[in-house]
N, C-alpha and C. Protein backbone atom coordinates (compact mmCIF):
# COMPACT_ATOMS: atom_id res chain seq x y z
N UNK A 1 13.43 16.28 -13.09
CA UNK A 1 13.09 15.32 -12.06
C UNK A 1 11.57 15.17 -12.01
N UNK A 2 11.06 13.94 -11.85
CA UNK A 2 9.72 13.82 -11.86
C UNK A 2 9.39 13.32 -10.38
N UNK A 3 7.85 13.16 -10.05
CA UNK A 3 7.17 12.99 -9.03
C UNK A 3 7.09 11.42 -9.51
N UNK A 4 7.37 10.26 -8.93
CA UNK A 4 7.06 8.66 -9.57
C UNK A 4 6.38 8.50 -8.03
N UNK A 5 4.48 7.63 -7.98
CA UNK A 5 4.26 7.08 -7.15
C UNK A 5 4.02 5.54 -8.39
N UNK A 6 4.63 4.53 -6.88
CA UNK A 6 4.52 2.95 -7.59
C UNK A 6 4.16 2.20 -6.52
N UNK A 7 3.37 1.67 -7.25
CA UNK A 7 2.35 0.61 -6.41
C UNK A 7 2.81 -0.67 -6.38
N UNK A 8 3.12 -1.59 -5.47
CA UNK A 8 3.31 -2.91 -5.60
C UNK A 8 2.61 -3.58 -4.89
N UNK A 9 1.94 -5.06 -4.91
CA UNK A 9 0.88 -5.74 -5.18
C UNK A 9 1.14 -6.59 -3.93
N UNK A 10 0.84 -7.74 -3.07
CA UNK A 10 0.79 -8.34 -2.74
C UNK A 10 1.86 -9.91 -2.91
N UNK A 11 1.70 -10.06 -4.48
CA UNK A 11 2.87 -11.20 -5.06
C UNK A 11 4.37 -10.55 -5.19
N UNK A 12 4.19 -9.31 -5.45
CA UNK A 12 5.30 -8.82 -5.65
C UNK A 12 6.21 -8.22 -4.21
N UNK A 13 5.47 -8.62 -3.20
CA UNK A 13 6.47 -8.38 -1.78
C UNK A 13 6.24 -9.58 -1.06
N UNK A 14 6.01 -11.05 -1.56
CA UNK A 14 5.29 -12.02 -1.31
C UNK A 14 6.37 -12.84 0.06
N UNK A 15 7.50 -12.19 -0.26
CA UNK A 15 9.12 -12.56 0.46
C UNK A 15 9.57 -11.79 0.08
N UNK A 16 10.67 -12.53 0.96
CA UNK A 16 12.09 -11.08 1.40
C UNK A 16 12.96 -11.49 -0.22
N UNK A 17 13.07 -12.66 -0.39
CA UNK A 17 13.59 -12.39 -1.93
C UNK A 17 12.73 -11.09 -3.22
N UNK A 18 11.47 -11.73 -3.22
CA UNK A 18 10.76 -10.41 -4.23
C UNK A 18 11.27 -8.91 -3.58
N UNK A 19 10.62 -9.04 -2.33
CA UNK A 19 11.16 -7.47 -1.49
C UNK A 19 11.91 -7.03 -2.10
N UNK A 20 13.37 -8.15 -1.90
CA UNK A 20 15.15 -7.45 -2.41
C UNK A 20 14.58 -6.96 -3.78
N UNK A 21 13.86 -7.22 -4.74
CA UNK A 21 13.88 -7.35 -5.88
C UNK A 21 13.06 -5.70 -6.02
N UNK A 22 11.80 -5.54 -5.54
CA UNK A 22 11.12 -4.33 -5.21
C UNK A 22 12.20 -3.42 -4.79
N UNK A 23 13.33 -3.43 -4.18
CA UNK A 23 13.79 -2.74 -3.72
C UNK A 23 14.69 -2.02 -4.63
N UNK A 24 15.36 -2.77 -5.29
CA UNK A 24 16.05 -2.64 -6.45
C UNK A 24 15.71 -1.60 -7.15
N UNK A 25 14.33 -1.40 -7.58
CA UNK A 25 13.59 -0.96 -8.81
C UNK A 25 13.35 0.22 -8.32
N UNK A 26 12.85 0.21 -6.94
CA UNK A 26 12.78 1.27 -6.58
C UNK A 26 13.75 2.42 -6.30
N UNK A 27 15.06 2.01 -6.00
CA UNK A 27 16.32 2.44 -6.04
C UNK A 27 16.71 3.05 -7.08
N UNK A 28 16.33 2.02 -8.53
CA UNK A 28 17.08 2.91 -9.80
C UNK A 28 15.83 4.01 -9.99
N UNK A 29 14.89 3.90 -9.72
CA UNK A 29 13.95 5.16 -10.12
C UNK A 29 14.19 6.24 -9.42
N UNK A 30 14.60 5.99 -8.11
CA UNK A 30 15.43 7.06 -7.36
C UNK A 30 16.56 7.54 -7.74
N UNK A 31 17.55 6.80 -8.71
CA UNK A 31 19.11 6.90 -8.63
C UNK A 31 19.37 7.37 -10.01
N UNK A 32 17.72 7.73 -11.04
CA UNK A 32 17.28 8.57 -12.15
C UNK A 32 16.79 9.82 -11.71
N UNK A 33 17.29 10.43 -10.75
CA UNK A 33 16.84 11.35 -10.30
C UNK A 33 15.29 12.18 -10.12
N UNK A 34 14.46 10.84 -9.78
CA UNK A 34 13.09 11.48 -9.43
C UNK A 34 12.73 11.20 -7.65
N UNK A 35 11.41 11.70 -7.42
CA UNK A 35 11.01 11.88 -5.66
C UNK A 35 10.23 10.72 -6.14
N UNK A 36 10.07 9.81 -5.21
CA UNK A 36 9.77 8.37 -5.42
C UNK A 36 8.85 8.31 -4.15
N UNK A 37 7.43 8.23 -4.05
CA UNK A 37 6.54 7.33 -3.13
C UNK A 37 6.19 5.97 -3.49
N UNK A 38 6.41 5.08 -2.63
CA UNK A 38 5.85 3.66 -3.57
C UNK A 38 5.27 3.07 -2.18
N UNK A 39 3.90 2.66 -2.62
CA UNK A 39 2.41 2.37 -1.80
C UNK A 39 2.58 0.30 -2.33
N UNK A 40 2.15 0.07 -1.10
CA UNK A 40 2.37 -1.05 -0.66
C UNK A 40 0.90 -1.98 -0.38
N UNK A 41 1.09 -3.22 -1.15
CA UNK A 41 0.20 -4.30 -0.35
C UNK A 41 0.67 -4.89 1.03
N UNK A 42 -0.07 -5.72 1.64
CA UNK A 42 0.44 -6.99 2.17
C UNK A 42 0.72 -8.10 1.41
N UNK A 43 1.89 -9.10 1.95
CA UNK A 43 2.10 -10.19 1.55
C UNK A 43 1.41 -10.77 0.94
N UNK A 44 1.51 -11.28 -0.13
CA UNK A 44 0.22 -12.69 -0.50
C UNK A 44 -0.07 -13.27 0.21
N UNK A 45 -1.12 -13.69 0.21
CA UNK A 45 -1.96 -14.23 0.97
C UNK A 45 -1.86 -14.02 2.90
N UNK A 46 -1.31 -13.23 3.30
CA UNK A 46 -1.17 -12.86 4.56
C UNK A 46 -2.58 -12.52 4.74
N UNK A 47 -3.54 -11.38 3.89
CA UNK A 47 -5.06 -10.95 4.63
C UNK A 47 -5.82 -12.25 4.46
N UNK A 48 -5.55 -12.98 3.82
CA UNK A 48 -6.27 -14.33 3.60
C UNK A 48 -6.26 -15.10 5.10
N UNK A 49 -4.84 -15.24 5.36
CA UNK A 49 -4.36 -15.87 6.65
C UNK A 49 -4.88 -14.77 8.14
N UNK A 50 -5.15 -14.12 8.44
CA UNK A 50 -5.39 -13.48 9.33
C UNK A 50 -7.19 -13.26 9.03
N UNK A 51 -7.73 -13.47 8.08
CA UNK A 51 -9.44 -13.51 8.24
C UNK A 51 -9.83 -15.49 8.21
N UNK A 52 -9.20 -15.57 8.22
CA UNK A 52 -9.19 -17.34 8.54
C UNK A 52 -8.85 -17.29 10.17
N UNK A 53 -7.59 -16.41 10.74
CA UNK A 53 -7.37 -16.57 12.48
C UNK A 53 -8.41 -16.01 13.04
N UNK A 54 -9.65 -14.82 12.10
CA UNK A 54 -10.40 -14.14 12.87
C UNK A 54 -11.39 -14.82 13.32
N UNK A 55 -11.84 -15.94 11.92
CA UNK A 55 -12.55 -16.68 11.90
C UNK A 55 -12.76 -18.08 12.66
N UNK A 56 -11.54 -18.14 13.16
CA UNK A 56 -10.95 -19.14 14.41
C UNK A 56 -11.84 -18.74 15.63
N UNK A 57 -12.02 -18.06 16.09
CA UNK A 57 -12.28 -17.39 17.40
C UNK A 57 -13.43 -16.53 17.37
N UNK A 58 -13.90 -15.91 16.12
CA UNK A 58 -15.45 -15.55 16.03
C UNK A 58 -15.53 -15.46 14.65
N UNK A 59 -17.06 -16.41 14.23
CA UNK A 59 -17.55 -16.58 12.87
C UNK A 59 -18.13 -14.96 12.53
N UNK A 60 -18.68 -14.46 13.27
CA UNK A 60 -19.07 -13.35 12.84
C UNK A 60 -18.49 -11.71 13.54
N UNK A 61 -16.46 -11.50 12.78
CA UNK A 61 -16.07 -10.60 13.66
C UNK A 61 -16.40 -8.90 13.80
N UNK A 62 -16.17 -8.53 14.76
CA UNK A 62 -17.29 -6.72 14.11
C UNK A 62 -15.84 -6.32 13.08
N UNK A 63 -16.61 -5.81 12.43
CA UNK A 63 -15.91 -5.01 10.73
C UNK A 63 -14.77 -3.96 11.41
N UNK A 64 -15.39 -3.43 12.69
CA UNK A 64 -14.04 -2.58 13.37
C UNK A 64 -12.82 -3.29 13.72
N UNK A 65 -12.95 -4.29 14.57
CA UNK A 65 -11.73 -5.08 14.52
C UNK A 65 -11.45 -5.65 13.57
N UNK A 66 -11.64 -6.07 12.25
CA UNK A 66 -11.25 -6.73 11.21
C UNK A 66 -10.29 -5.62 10.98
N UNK A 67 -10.52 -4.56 10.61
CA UNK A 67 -9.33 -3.05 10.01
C UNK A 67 -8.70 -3.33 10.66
N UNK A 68 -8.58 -2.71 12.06
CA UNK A 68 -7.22 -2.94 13.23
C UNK A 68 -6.50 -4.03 12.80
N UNK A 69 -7.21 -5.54 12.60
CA UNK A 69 -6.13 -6.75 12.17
C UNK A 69 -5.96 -6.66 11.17
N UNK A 70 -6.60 -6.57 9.96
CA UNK A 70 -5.91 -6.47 8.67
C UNK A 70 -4.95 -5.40 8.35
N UNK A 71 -5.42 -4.16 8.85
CA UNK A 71 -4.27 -3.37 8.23
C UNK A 71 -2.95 -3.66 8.76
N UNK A 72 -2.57 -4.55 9.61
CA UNK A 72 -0.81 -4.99 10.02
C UNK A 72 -0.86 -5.55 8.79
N UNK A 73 -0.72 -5.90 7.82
CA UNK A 73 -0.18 -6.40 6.90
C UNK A 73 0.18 -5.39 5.83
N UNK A 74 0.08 -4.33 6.06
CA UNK A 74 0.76 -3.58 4.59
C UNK A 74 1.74 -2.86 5.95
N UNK A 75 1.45 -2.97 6.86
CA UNK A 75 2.88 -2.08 7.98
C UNK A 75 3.57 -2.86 8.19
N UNK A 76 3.18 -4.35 8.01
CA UNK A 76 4.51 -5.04 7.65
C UNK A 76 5.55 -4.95 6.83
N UNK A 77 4.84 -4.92 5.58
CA UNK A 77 5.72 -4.91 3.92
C UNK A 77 6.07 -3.53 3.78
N UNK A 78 5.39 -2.48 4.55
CA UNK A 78 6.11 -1.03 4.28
C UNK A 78 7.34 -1.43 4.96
N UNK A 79 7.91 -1.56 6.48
CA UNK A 79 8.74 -1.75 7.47
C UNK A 79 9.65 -2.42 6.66
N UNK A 80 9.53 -4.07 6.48
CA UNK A 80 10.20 -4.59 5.78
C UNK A 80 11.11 -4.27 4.33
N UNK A 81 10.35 -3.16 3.35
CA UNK A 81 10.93 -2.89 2.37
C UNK A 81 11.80 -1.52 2.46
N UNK A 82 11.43 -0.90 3.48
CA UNK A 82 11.76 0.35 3.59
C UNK A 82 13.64 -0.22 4.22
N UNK A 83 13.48 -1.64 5.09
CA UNK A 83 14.77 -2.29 5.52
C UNK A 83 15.70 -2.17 4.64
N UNK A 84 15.13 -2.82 3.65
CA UNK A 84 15.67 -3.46 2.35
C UNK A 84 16.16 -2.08 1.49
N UNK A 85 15.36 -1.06 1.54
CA UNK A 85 15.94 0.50 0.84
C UNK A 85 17.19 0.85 1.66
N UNK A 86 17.21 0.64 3.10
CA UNK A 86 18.21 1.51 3.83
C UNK A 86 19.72 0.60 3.79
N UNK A 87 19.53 -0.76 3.13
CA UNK A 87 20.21 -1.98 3.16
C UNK A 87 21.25 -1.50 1.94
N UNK A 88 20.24 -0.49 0.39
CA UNK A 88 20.62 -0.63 -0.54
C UNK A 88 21.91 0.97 -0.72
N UNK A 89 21.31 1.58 0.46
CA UNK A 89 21.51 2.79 1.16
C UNK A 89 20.59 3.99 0.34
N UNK A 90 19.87 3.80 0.44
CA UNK A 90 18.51 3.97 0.11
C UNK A 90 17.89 5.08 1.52
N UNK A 91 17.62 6.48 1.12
CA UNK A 91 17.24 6.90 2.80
C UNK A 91 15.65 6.92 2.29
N UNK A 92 15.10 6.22 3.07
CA UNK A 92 13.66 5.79 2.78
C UNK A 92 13.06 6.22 4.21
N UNK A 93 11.94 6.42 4.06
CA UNK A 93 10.97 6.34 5.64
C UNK A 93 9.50 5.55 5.22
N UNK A 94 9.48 4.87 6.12
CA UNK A 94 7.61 3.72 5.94
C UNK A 94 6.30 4.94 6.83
N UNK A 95 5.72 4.76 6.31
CA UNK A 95 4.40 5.83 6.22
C UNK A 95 3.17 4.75 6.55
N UNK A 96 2.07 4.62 7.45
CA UNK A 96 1.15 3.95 7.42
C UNK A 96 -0.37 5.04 6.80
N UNK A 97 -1.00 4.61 6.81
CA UNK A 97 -2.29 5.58 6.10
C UNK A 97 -2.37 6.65 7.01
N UNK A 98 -2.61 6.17 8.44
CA UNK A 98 -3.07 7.45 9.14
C UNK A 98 -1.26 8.70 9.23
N UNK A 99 -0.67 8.14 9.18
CA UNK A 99 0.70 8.66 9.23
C UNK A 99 0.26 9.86 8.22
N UNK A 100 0.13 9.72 7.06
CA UNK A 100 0.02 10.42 5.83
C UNK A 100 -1.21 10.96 6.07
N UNK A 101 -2.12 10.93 6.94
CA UNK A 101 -3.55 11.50 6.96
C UNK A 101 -4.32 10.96 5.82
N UNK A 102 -4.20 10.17 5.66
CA UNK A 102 -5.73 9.70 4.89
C UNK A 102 -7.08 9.35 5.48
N UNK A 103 -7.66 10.17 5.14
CA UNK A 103 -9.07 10.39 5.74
C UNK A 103 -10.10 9.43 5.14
N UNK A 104 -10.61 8.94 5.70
CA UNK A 104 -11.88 7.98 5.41
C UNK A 104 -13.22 8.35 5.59
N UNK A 105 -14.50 7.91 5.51
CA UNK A 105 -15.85 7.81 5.83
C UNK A 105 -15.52 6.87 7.03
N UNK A 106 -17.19 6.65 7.71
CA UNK A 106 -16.87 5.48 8.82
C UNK A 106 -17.30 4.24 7.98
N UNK A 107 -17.24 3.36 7.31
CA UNK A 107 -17.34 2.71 6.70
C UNK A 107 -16.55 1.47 6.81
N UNK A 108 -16.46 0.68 8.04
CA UNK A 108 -15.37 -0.47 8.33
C UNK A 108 -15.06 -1.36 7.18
N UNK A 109 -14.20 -2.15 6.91
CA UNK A 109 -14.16 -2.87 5.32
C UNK A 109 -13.98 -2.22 3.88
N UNK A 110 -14.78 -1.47 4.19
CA UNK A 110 -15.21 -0.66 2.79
C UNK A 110 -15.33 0.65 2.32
N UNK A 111 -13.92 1.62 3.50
CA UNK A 111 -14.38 2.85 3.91
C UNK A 111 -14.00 3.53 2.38
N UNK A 112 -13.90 5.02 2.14
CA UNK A 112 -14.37 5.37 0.79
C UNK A 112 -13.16 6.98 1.55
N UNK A 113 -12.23 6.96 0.54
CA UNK A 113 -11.48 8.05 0.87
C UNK A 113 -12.27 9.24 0.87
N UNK A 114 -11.81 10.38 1.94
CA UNK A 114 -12.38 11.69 1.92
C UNK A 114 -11.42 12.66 1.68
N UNK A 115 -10.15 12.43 2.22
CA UNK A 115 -8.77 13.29 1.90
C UNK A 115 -7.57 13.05 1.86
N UNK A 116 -6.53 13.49 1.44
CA UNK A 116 -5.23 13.11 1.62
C UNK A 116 -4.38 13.94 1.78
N UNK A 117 -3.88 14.21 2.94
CA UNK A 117 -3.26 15.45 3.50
C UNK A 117 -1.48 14.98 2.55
N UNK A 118 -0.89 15.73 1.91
CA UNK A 118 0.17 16.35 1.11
C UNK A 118 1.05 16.41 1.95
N UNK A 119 1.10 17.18 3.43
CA UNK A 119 1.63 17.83 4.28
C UNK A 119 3.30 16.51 4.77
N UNK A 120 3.05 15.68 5.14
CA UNK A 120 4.13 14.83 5.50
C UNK A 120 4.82 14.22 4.42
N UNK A 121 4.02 13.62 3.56
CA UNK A 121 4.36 13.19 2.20
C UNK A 121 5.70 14.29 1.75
N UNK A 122 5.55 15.35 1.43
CA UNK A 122 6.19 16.67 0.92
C UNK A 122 6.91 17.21 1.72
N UNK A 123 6.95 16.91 3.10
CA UNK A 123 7.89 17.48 4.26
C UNK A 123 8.89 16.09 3.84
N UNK A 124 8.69 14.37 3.64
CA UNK A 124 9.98 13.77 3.49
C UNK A 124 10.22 13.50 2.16
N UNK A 125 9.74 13.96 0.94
CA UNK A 125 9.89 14.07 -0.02
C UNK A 125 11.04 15.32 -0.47
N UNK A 126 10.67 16.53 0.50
CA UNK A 126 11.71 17.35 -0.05
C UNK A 126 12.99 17.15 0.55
N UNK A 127 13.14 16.21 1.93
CA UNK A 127 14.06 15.68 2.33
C UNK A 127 15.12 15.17 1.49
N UNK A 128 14.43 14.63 0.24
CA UNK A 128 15.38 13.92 -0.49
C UNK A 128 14.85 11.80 -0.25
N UNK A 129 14.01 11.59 0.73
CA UNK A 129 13.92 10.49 0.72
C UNK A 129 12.71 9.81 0.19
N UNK A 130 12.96 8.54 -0.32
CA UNK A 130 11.86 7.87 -0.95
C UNK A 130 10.86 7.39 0.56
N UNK A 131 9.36 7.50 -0.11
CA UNK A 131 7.97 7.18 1.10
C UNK A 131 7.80 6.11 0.52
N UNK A 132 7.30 5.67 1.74
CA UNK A 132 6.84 3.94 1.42
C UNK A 132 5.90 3.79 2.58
N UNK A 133 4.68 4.55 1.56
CA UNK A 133 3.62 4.28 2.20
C UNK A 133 2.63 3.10 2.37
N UNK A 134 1.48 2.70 3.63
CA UNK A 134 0.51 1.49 3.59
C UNK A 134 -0.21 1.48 2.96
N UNK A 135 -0.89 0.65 1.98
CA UNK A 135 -2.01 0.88 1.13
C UNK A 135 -3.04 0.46 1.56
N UNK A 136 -4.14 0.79 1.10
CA UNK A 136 -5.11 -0.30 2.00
C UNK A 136 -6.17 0.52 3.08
N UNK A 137 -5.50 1.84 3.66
CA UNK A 137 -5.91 1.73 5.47
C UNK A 137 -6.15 3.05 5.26
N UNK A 138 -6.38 3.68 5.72
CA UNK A 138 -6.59 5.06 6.61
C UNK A 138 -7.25 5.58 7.85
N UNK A 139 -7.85 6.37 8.16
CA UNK A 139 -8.57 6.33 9.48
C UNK A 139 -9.58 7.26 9.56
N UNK A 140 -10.70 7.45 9.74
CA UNK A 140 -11.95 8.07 9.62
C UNK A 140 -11.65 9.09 11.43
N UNK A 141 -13.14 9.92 11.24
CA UNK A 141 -12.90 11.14 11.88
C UNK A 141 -12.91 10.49 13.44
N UNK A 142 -13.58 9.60 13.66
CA UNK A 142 -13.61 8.92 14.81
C UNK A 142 -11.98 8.60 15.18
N UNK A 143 -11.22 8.63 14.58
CA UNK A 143 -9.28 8.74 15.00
C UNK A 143 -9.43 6.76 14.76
N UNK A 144 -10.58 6.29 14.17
CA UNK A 144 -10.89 4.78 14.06
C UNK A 144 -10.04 4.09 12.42
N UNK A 145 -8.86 3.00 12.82
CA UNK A 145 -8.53 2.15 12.00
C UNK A 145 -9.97 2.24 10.64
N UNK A 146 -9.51 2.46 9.32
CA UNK A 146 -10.59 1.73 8.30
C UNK A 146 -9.48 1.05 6.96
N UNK A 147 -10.16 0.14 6.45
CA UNK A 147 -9.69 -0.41 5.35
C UNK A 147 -10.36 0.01 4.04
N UNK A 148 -9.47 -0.04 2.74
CA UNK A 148 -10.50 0.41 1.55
C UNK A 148 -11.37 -0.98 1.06
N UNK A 149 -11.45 -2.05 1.88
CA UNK A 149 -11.84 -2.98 1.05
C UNK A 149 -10.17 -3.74 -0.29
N UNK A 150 -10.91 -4.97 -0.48
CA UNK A 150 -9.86 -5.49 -1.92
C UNK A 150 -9.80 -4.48 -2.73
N UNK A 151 -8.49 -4.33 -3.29
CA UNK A 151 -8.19 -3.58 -3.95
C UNK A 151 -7.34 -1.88 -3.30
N UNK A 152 -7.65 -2.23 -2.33
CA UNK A 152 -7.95 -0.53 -1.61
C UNK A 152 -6.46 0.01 -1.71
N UNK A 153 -5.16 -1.19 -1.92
CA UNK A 153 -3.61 -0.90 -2.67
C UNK A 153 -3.40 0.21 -3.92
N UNK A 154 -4.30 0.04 -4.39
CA UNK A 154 -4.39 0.49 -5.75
C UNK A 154 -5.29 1.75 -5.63
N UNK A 155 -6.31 1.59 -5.12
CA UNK A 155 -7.15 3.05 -4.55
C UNK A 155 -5.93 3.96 -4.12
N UNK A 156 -5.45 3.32 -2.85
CA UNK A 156 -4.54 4.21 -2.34
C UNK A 156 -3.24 5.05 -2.96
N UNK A 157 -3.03 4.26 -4.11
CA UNK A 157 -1.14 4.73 -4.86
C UNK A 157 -2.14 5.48 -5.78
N UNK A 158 -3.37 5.67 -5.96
CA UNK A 158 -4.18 6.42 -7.35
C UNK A 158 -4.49 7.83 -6.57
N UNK A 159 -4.75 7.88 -5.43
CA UNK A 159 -5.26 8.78 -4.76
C UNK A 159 -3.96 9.89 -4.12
N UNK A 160 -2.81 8.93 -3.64
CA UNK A 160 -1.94 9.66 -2.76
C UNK A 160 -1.42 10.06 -4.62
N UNK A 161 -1.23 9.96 -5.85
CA UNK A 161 -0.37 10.20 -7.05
C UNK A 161 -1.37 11.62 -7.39
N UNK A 162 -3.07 11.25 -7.54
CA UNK A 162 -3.61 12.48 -7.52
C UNK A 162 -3.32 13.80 -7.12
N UNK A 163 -3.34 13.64 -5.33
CA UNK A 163 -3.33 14.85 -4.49
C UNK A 163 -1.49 15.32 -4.39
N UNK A 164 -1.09 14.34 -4.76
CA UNK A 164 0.73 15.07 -4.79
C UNK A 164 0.99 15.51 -6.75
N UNK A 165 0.11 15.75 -7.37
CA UNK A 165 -0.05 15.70 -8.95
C UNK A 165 1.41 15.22 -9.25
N UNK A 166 1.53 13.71 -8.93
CA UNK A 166 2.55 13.01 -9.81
C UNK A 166 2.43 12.91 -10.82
N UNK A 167 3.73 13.09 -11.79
CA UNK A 167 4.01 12.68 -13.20
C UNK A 167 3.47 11.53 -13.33
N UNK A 168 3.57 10.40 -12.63
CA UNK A 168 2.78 9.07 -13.18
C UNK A 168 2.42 8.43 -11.78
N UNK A 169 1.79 7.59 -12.24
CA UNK A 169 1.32 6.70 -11.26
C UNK A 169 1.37 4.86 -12.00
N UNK A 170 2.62 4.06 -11.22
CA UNK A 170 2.72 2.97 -11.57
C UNK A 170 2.08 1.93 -11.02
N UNK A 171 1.21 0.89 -11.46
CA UNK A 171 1.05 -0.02 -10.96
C UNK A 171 1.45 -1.45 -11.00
N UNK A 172 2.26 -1.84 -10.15
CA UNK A 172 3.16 -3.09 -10.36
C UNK A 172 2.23 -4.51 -10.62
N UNK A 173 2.09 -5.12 -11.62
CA UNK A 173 1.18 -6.43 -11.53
C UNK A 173 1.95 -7.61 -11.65
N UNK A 174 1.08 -8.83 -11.62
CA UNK A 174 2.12 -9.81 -12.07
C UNK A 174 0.97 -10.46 -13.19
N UNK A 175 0.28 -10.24 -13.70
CA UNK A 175 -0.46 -10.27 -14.86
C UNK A 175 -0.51 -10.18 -15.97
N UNK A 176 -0.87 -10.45 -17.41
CA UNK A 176 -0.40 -10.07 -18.50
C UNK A 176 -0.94 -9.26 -18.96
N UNK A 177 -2.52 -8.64 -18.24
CA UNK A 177 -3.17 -7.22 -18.55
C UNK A 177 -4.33 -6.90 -17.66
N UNK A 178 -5.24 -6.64 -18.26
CA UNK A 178 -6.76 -6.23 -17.53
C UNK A 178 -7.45 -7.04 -17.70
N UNK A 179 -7.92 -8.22 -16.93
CA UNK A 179 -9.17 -9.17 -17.25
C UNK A 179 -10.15 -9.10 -17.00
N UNK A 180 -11.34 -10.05 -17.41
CA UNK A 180 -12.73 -9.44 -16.92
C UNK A 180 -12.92 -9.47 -15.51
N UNK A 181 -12.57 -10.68 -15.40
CA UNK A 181 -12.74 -11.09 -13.83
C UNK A 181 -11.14 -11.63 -13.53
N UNK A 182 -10.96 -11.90 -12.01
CA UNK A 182 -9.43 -12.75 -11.44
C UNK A 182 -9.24 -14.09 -11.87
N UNK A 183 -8.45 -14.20 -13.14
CA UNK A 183 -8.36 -15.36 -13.73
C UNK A 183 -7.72 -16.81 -12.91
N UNK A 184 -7.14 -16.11 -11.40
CA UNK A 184 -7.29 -17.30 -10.79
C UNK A 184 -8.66 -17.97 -10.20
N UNK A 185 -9.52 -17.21 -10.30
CA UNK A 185 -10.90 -17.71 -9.61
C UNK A 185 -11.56 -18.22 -10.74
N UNK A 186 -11.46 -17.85 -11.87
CA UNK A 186 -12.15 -17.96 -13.11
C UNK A 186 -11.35 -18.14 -13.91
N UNK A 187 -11.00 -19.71 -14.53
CA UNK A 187 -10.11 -20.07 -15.25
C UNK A 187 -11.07 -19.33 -16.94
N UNK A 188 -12.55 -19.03 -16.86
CA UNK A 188 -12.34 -18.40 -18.51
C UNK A 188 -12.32 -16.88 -18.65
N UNK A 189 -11.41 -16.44 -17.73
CA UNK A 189 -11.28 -15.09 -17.33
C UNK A 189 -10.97 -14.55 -19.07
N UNK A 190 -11.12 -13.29 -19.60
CA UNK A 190 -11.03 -13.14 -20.96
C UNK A 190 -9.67 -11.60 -20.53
């Protein structure tokens, strides 16, 4: 039996159809007999849509409340997929950053991991159930909401796979590899 943490992206929980589909995958990696954490974006384009509402109501919002609002979007898609596991009969539990203790700097936007407490992770892991943790978030010593910044999905499933020394660490894309830059922003992305 192996340790599998898997990361899924933003497009890939974009709806409740992809979800069903995430859910699936995650099921047979479970139903191969391994302990399964799988770390979560928000929706596509959901952080897009909520720094556009922030931006509604103040052009310049403090970086502390931006975390508090952005991070609902990966405790959405944890909640939601973790549905979709218990649907498949799947015994799953949703995990948000601070849930799992992930420790941050104070660093609003852009905070910079300091730890990742094992302790809950491994208490429902030996349960027998798959984690479906938030990516993205954790919370600094101040007990204060922080975000890792873009990308911080992928920080997070690299970091929680580290400190639990998973056999692998997957990252779900919808891409055909590593580009220089986001070939949707840059159509001569290489």
């Amino acid at each position: 039996m192996a340790l599998i943490v898997q990361k899924y992206g933003g497009t890939s929980v974009a709806d409740v159809n992809r979800i069903k589909i995430v859910a699936k995958k995650v099921k047979s990696c479970k139903d191969a007999g391994n302990d399964v954490v799988v770390v979560l974006s928000a929706m596509s384009g959901e952080t897009n849509r909520m720094v556009a509402l922030a931006k509604e109501l103040n052009v310049a919002p403090s970086s502390r409340e931006m975390d508090v609002l952005l991070s609902t979007g990966e405790q959405t898609t944890i909640a939601l997929l973790t549905m979709a596991l218990h649907n498949l009969g799947v015994d799953a539990i949703s995990m948000t950053g601070d849930q799992i203790r992930l420790l941050t700097d104070d660093t609003h936007t852009k905070a910079r991991i300091l730890n990742v407490e094992t302790e809950n992770l491994k208490k429902y892991l030996k349960q027998g159930k798959v984690v479906v943790v938030a990516g993205f978030q954790g919370r600094n010593a101040n007990n204060e909401i922080t975000t890792l910044g873009r990308g911080g999905s992928d920080t997070s499933a690299v970091a929680v796979a580290a400190v639990l020394k998973a056999d692998e660490c997957q990252i779900y894309t919808d891409v055909d590899g590593v580009y220089t830059t986001d070939p949707r922003v840059e159509p001569n992305a290489r």
